[in-house]
Every structure is written in structure tokens, then in C-alpha cells.
PDB file of N, CA and C in Angstrom:
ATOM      1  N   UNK A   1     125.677 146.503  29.475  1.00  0.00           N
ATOM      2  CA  UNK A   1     126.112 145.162  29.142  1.00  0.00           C
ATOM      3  C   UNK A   1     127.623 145.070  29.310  1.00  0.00           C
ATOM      4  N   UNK A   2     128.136 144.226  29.975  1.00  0.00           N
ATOM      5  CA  UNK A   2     129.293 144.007  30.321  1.00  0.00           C
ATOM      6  C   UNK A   2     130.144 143.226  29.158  1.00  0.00           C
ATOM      7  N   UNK A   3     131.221 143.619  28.579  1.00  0.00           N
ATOM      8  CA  UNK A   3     132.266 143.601  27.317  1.00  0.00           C
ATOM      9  C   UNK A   3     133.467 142.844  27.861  1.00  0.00           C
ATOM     10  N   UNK A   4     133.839 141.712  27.418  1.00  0.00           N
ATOM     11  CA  UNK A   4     135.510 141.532  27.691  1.00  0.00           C
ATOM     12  C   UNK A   4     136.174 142.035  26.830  1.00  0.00           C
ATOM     13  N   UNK A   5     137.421 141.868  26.859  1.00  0.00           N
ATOM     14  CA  UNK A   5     138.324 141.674  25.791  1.00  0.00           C
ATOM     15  C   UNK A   5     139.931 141.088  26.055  1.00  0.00           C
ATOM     16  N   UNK A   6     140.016 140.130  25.452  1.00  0.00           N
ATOM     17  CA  UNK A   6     140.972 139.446  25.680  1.00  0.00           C
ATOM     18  C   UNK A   6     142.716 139.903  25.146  1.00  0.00           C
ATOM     19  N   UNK A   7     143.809 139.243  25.728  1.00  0.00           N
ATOM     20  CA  UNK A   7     144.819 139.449  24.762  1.00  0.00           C
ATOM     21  C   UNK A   7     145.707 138.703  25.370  1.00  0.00           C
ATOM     22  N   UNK A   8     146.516 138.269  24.606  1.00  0.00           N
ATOM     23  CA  UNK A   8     148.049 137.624  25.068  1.00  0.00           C
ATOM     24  C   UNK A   8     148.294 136.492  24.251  1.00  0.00           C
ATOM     25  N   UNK A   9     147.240 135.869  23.216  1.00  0.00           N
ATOM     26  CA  UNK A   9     147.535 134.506  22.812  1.00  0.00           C
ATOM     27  C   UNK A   9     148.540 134.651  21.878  1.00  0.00           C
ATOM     28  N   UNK A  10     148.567 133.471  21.130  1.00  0.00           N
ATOM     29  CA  UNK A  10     150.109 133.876  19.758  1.00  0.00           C
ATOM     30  C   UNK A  10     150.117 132.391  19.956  1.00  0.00           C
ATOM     31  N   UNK A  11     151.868 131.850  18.953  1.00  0.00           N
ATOM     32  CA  UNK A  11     152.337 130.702  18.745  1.00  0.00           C
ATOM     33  C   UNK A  11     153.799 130.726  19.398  1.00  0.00           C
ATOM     34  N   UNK A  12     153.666 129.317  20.111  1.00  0.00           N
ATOM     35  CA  UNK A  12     154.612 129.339  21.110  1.00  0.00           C
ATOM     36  C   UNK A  12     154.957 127.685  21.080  1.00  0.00           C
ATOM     37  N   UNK A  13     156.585 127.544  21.304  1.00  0.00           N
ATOM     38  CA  UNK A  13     156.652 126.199  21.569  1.00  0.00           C
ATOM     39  C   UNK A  13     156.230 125.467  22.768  1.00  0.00           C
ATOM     40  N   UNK A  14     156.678 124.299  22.558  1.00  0.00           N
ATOM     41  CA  UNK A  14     155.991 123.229  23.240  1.00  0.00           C
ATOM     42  C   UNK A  14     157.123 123.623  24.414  1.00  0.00           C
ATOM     43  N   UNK A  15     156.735 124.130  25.752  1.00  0.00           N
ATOM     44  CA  UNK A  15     157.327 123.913  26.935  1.00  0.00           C
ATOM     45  C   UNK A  15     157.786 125.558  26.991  1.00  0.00           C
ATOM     46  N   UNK A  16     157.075 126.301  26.137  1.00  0.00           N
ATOM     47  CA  UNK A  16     156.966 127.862  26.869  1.00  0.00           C
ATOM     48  C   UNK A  16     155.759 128.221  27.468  1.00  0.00           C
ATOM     49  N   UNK A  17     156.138 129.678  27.324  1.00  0.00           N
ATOM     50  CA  UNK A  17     154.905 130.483  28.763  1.00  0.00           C
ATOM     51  C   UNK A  17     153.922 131.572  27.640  1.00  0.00           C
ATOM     52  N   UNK A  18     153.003 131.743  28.036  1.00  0.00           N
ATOM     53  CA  UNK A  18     152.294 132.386  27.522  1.00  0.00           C
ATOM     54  C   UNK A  18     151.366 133.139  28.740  1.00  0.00           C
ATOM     55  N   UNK A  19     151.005 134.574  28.856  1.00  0.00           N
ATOM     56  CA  UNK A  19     150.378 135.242  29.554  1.00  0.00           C
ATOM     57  C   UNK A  19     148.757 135.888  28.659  1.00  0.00           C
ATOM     58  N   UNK A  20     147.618 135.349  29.228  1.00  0.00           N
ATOM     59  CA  UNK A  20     146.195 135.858  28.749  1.00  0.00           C
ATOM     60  C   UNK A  20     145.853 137.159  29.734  1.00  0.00           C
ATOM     61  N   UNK A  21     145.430 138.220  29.027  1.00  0.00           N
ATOM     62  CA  UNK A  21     144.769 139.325  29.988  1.00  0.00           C
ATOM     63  C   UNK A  21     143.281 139.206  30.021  1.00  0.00           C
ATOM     64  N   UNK A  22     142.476 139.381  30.531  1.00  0.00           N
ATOM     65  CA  UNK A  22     140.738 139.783  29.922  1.00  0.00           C
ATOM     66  C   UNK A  22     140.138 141.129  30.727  1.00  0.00           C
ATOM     67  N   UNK A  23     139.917 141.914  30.515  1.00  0.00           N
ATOM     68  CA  UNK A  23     139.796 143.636  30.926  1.00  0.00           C
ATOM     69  C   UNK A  23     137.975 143.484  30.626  1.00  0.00           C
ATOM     70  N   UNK A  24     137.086 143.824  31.788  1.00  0.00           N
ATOM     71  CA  UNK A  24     136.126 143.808  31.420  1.00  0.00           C
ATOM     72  C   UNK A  24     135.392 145.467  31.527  1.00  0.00           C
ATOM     73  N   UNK A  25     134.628 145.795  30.857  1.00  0.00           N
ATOM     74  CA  UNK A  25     134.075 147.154  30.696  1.00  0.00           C
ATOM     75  C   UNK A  25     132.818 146.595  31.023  1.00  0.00           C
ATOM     76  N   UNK A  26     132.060 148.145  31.380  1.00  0.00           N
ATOM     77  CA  UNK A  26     130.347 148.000  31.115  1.00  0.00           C
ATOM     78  C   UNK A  26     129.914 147.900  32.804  1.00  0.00           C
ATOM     79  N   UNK A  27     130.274 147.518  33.756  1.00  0.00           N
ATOM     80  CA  UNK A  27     130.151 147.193  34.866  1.00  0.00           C
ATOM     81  C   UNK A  27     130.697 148.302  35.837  1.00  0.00           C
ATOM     82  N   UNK A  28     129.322 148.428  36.679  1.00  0.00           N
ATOM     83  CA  UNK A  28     129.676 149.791  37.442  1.00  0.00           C
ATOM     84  C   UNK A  28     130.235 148.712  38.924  1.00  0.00           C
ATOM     85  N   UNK A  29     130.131 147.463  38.968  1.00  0.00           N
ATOM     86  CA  UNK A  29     130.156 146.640  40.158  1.00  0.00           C
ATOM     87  C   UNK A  29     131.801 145.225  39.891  1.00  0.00           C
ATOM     88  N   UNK A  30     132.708 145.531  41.004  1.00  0.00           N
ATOM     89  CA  UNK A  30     133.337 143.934  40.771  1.00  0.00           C
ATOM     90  C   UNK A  30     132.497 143.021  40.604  1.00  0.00           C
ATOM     91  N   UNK A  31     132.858 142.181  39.237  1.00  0.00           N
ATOM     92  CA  UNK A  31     132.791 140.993  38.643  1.00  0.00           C
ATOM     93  C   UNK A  31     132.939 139.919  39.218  1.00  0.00           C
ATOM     94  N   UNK A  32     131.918 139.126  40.338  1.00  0.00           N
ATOM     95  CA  UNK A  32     132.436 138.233  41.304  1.00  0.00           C
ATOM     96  C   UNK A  32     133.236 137.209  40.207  1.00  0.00           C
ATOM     97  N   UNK A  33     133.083 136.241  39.600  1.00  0.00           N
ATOM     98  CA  UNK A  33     133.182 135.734  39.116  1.00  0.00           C
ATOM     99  C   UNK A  33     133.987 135.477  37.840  1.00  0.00           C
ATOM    100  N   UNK A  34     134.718 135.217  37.565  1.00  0.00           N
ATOM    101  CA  UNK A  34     135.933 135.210  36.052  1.00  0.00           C
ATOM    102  C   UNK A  34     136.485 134.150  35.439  1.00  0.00           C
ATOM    103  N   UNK A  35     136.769 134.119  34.617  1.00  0.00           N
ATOM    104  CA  UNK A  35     138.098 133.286  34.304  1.00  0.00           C
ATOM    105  C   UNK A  35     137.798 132.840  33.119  1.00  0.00           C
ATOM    106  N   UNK A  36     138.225 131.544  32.448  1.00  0.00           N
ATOM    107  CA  UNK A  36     138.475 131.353  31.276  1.00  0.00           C
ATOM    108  C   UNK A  36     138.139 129.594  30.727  1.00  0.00           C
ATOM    109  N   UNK A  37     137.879 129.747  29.680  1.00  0.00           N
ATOM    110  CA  UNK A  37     137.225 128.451  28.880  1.00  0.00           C
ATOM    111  C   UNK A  37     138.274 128.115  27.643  1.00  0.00           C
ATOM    112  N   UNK A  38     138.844 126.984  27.195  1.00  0.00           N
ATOM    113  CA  UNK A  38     138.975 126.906  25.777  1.00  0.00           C
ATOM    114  C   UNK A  38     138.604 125.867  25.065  1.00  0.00           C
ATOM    115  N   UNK A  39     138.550 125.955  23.753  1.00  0.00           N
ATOM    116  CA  UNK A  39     138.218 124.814  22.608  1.00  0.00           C
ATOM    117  C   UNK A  39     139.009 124.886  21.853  1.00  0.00           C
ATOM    118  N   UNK A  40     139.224 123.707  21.347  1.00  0.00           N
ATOM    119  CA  UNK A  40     140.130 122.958  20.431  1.00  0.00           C
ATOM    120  C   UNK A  40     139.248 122.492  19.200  1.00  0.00           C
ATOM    121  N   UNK A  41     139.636 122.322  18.464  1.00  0.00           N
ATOM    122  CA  UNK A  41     138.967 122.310  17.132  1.00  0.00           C
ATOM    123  C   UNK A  41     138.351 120.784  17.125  1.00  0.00           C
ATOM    124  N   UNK A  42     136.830 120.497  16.785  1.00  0.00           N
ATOM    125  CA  UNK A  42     135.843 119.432  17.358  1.00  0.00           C
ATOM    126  C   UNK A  42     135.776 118.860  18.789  1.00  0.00           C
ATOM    127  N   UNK A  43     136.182 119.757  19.329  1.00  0.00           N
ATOM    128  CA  UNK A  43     135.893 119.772  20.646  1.00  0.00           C
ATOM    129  C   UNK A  43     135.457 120.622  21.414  1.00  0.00           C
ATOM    130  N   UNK A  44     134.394 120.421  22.387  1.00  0.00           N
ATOM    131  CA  UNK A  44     133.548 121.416  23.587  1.00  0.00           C
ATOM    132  C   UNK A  44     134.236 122.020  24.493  1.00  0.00           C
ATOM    133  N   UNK A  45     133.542 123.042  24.304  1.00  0.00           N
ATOM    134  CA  UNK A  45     134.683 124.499  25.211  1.00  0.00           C
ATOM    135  C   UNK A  45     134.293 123.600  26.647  1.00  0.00           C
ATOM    136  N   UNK A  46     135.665 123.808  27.244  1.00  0.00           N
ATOM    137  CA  UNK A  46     136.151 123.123  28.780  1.00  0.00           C
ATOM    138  C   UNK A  46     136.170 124.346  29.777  1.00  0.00           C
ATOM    139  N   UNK A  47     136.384 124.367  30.619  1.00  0.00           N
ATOM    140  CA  UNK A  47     136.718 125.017  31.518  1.00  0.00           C
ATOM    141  C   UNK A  47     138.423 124.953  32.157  1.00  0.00           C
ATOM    142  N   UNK A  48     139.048 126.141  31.812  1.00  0.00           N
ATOM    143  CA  UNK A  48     140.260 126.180  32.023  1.00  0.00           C
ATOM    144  C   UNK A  48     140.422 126.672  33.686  1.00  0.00           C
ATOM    145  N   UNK A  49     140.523 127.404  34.055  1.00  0.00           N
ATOM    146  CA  UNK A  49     140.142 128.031  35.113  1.00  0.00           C
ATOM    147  C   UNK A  49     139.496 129.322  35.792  1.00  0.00           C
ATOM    148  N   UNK A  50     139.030 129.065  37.106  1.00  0.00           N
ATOM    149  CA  UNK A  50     137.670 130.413  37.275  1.00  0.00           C
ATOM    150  C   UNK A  50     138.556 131.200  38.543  1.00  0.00           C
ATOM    151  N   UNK A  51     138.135 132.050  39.294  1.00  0.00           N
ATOM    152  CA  UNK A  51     138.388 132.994  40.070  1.00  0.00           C
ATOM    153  C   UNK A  51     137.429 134.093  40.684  1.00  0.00           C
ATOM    154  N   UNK A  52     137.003 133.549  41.715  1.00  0.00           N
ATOM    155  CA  UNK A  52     136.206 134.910  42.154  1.00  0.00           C
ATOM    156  C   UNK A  52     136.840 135.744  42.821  1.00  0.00           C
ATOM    157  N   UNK A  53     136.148 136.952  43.175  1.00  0.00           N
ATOM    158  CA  UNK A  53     136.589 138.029  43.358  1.00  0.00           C
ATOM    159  C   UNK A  53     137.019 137.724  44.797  1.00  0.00           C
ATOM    160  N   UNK A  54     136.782 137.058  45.974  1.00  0.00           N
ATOM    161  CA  UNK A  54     137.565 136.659  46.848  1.00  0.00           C
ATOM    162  C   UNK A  54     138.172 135.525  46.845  1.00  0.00           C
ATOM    163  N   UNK A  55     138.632 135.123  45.697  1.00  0.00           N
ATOM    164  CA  UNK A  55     140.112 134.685  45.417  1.00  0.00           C
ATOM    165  C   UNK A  55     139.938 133.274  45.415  1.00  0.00           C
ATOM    166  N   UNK A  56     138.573 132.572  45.318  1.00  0.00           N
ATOM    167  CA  UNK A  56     138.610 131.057  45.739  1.00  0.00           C
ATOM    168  C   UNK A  56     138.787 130.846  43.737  1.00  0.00           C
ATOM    169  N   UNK A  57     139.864 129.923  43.609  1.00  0.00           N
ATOM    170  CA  UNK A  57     140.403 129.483  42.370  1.00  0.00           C
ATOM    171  C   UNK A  57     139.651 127.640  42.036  1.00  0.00           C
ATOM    172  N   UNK A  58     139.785 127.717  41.305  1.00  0.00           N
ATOM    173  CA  UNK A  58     139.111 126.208  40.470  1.00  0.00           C
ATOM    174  C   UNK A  58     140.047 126.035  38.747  1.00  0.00           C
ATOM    175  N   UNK A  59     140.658 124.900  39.116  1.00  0.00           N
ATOM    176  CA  UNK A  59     141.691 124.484  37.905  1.00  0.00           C
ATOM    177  C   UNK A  59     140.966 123.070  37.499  1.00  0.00           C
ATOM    178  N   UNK A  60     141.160 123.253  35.866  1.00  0.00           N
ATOM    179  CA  UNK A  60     140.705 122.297  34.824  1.00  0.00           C
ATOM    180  C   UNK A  60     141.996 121.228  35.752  1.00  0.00           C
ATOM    181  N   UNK A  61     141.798 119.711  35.845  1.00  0.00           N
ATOM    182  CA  UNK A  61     142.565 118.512  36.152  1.00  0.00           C
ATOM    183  C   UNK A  61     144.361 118.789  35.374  1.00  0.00           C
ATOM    184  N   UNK A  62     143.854 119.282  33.883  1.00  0.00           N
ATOM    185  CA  UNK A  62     144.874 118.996  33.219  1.00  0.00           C
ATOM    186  C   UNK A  62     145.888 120.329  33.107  1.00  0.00           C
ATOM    187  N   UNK A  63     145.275 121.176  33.513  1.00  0.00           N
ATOM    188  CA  UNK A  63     146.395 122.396  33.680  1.00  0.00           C
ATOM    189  C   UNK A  63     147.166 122.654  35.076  1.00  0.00           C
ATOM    190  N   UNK A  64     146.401 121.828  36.183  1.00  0.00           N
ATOM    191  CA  UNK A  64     146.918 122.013  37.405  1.00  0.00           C
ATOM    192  C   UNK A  64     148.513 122.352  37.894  1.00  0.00           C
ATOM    193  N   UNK A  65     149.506 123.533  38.083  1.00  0.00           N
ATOM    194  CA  UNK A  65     150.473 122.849  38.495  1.00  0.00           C
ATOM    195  C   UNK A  65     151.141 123.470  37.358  1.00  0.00           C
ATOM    196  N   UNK A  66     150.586 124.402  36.251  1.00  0.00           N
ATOM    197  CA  UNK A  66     151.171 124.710  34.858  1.00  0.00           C
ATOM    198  C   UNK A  66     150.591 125.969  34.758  1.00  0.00           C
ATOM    199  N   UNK A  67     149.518 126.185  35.189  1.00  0.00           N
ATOM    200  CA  UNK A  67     148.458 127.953  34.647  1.00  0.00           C
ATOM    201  C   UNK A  67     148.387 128.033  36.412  1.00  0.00           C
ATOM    202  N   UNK A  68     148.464 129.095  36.448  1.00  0.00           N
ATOM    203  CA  UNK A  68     147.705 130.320  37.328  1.00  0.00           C
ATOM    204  C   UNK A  68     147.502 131.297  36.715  1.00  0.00           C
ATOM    205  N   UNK A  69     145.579 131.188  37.614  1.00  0.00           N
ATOM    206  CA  UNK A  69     144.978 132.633  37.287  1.00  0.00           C
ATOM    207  C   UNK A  69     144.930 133.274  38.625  1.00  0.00           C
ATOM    208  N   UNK A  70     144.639 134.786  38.137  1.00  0.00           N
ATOM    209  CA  UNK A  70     144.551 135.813  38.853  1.00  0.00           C
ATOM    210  C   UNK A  70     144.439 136.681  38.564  1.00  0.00           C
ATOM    211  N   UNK A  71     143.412 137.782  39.209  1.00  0.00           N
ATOM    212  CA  UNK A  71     142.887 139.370  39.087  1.00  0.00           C
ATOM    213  C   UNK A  71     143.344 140.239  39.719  1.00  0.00           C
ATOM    214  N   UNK A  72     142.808 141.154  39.127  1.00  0.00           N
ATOM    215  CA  UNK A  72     142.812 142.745  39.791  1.00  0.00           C
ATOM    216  C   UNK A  72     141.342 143.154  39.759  1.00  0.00           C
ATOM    217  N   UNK A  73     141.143 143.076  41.356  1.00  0.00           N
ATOM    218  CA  UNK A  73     139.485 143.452  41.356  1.00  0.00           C
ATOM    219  C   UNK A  73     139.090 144.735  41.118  1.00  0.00           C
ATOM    220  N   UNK A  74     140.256 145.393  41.097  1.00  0.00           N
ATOM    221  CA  UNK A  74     139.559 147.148  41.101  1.00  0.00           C
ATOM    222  C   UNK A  74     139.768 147.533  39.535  1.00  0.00           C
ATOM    223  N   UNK A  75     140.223 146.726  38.507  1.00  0.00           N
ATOM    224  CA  UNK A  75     140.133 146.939  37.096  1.00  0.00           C
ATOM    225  C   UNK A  75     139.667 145.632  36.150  1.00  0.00           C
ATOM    226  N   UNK A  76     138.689 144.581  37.280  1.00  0.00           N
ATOM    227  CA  UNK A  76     138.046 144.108  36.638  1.00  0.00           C
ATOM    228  C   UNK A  76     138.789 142.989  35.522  1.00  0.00           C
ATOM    229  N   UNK A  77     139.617 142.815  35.993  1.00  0.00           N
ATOM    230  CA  UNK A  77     140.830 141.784  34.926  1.00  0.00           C
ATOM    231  C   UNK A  77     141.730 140.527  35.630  1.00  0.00           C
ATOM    232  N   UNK A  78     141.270 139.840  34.185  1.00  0.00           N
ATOM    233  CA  UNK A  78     141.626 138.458  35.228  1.00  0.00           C
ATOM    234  C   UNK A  78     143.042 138.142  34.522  1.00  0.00           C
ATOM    235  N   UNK A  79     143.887 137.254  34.328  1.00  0.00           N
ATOM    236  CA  UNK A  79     145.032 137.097  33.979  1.00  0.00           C
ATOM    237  C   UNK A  79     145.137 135.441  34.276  1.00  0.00           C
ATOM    238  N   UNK A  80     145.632 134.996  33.318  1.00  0.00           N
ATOM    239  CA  UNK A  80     145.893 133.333  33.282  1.00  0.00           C
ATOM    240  C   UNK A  80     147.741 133.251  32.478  1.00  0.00           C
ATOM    241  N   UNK A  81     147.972 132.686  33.761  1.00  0.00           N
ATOM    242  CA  UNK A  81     149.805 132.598  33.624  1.00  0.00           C
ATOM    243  C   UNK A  81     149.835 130.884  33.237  1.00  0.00           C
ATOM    244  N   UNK A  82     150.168 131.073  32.089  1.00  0.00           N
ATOM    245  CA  UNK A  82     150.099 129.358  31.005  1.00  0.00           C
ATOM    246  C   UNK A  82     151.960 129.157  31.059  1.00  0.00           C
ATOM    247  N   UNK A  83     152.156 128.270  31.860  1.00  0.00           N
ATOM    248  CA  UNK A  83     153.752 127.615  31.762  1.00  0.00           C
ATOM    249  C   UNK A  83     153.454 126.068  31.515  1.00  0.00           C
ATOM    250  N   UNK A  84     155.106 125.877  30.667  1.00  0.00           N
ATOM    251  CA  UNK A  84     155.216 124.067  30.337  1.00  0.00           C
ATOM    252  C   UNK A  84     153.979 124.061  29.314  1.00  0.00           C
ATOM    253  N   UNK A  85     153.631 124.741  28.462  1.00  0.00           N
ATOM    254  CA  UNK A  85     152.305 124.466  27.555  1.00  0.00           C
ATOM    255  C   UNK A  85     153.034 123.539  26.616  1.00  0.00           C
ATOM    256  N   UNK A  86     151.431 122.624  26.511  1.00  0.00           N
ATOM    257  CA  UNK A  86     151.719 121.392  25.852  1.00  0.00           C
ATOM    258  C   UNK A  86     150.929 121.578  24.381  1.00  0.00           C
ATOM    259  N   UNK A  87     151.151 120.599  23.235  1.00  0.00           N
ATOM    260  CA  UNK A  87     150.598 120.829  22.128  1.00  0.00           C
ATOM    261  C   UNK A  87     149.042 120.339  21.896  1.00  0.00           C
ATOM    262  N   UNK A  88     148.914 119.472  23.172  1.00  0.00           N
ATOM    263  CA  UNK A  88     147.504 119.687  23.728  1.00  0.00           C
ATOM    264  C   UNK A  88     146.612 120.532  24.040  1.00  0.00           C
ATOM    265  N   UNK A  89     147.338 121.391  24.794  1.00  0.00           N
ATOM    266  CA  UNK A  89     146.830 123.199  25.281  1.00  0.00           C
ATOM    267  C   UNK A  89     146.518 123.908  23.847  1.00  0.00           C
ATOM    268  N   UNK A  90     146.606 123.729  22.634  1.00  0.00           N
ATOM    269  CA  UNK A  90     146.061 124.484  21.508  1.00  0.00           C
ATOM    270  C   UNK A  90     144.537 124.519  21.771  1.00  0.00           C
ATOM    271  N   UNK A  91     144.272 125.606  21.413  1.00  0.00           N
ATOM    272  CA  UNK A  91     142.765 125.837  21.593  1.00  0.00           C
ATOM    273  C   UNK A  91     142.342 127.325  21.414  1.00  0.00           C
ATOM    274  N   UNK A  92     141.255 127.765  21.057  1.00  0.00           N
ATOM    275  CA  UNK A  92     141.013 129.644  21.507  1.00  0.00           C
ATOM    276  C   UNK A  92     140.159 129.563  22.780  1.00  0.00           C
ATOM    277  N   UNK A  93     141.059 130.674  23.456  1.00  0.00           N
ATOM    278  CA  UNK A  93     140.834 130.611  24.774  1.00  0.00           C
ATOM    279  C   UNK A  93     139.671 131.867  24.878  1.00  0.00           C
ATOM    280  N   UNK A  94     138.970 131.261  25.748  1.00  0.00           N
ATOM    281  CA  UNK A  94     137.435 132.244  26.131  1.00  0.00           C
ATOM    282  C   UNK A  94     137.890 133.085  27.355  1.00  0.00           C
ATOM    283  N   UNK A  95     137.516 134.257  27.453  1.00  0.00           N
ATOM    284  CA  UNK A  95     137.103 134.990  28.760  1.00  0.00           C
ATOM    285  C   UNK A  95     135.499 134.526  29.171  1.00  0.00           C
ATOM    286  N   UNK A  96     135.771 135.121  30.690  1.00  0.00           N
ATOM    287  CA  UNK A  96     133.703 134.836  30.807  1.00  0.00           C
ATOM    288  C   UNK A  96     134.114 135.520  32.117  1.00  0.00           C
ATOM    289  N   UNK A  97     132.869 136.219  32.260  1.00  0.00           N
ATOM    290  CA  UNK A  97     132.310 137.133  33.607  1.00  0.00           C
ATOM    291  C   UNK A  97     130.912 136.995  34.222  1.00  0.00           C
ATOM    292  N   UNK A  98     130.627 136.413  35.006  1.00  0.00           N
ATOM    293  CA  UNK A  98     129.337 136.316  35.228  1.00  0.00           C
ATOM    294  C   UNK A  98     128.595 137.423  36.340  1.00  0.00           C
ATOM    295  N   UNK A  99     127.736 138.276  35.610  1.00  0.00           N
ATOM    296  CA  UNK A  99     126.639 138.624  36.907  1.00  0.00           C
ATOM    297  C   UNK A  99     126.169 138.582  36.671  1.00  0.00           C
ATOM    298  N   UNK A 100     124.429 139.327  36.521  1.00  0.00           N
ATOM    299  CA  UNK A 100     123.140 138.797  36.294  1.00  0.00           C
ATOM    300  C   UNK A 100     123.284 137.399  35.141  1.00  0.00           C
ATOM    301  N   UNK A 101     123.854 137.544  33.766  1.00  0.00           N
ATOM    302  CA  UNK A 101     124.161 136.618  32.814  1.00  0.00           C
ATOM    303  C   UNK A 101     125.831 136.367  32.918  1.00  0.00           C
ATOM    304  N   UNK A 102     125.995 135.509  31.989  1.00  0.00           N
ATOM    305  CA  UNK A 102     127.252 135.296  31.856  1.00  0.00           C
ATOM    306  C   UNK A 102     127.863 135.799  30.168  1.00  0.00           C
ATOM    307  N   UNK A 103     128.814 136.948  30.602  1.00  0.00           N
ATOM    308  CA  UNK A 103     129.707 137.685  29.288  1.00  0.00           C
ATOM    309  C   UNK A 103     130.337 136.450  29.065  1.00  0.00           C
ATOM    310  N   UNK A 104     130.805 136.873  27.514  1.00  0.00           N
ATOM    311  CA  UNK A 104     131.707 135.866  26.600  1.00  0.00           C
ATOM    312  C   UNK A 104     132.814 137.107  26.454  1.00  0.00           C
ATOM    313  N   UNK A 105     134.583 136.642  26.056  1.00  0.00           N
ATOM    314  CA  UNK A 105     135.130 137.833  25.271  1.00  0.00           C
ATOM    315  C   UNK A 105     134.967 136.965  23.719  1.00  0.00           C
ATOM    316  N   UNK A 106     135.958 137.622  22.989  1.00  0.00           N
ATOM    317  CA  UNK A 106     135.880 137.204  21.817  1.00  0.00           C
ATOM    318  C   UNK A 106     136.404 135.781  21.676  1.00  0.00           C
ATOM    319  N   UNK A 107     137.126 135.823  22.105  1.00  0.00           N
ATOM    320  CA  UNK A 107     138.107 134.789  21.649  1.00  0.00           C
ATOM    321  C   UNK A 107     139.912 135.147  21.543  1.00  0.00           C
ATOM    322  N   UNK A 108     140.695 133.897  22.317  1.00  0.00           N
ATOM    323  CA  UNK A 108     142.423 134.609  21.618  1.00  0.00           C
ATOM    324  C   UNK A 108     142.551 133.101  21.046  1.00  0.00           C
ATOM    325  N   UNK A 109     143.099 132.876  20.220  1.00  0.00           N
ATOM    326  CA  UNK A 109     144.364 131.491  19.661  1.00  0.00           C
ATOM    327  C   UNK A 109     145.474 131.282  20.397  1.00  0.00           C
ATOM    328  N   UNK A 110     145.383 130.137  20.906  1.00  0.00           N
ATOM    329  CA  UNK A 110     146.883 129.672  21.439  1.00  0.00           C
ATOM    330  C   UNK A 110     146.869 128.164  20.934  1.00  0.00           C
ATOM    331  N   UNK A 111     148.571 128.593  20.189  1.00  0.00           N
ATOM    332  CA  UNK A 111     149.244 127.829  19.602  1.00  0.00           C
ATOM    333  C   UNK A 111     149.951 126.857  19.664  1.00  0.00           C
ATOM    334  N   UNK A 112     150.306 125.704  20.598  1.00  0.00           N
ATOM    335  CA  UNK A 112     151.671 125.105  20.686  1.00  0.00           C
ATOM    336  C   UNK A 112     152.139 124.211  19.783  1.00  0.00           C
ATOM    337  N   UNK A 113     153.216 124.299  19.319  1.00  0.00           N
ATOM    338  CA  UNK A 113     153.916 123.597  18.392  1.00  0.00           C
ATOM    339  C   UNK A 113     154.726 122.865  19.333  1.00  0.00           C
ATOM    340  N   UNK A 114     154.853 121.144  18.532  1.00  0.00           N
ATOM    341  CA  UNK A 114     155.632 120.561  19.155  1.00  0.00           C
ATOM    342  C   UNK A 114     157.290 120.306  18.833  1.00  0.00           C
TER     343      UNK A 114
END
């Protein structure tokens, strides 16, 4: 069974950078598939942005232009580069890996204060 685990979230002002890691274990095969989800409190986890393993990217409307993601296929880790974060962007941010099913990680908190 394939494991994420996330890291990088924290509290950050309004118009800094924040870097997410997600390191996946359990998988003897690259992870076509990656990237990241978040929710905000009474609200449905979104789709932040995905990444497959040959590199075709897909950005949520509202982060466009502010996050890049990107991996390392040979350690299975995806990375989401969060600049200009807004106090909108609060939310805990999901990892997800899909092969046969789709992995969850735990969860990180990201904070922006305005």
C-alpha cells in the first residue's frame, strides 16, 4: 500500500512563499500521477494542482501564475512552490498518488494571515 507524507505547511503572511514536499513509500513503480488537493474549513477539498510523471501539469483557475508543482520521479515526490499566498489559500493541503487506487497523505495546514 502506497503511504504519503507530507511537509512544508506553517503560518505565513499574506504575500509570502511557502514550499509543500509529499515523499511517497510502498511503491516498487513511478507514481504516474500526483499532486495535491486542499480544504478550507466548510468547504470541499478542490483540486490544487496534479502532475504526472511525464510532466503534463493541471492548475486549480485560482492559483495559476502563483504555485508550481513539480517532481522527482526517481524518489517519488512531488513539490508545490506556493508564492503571493493569499488569505484565501488557508486550507490543509492534501497529497494524492494514484495507481491501482488513489493514496491520501495526511494532511499539512497552511496559514495566511492578512
Amino acid at each position: 500500500q502506497v503511504q504519503l507524507v507530507e511537509s512544508g505547511g506553517g503560518l505565513v503572511q499574506a504575500g509570502g512563499s511557502l514550499r509543500l514536499s509529499c515523499t511517497a513509500s510502498g511503491s516498487r513503480f513511478t507514481i504516474n500521477h500526483m499532486g495535491w488537493y486542499r480544504q478550507a474549513p466548510g468547504k470541499q477539498r478542490g483540486l490544487v494542482a496534479s502532475i504526472t510523471s511525464g510532466g503534463l501539469i493541471n492548475y486549480a483557475d485560482s492559483v495559476k501564475g502563483r504555485f508550481t508543482i513539480s517532481r522527482d520521479n526517481a524518489k517519488n515526490t512531488v513539490y508545490l512552490q506556493m508564492n503571493s499566498l493569499k488569505p484565501e489559500d488557508t486550507a490543509v493541503y492534501f497529497c494524492f498518488g494514484d495507481t491501482s487506487t488513489t493514496s491520501w497523505g495526511q494532511g499539512t495546514q497552511v496559514t495566511v494571515s492578512s
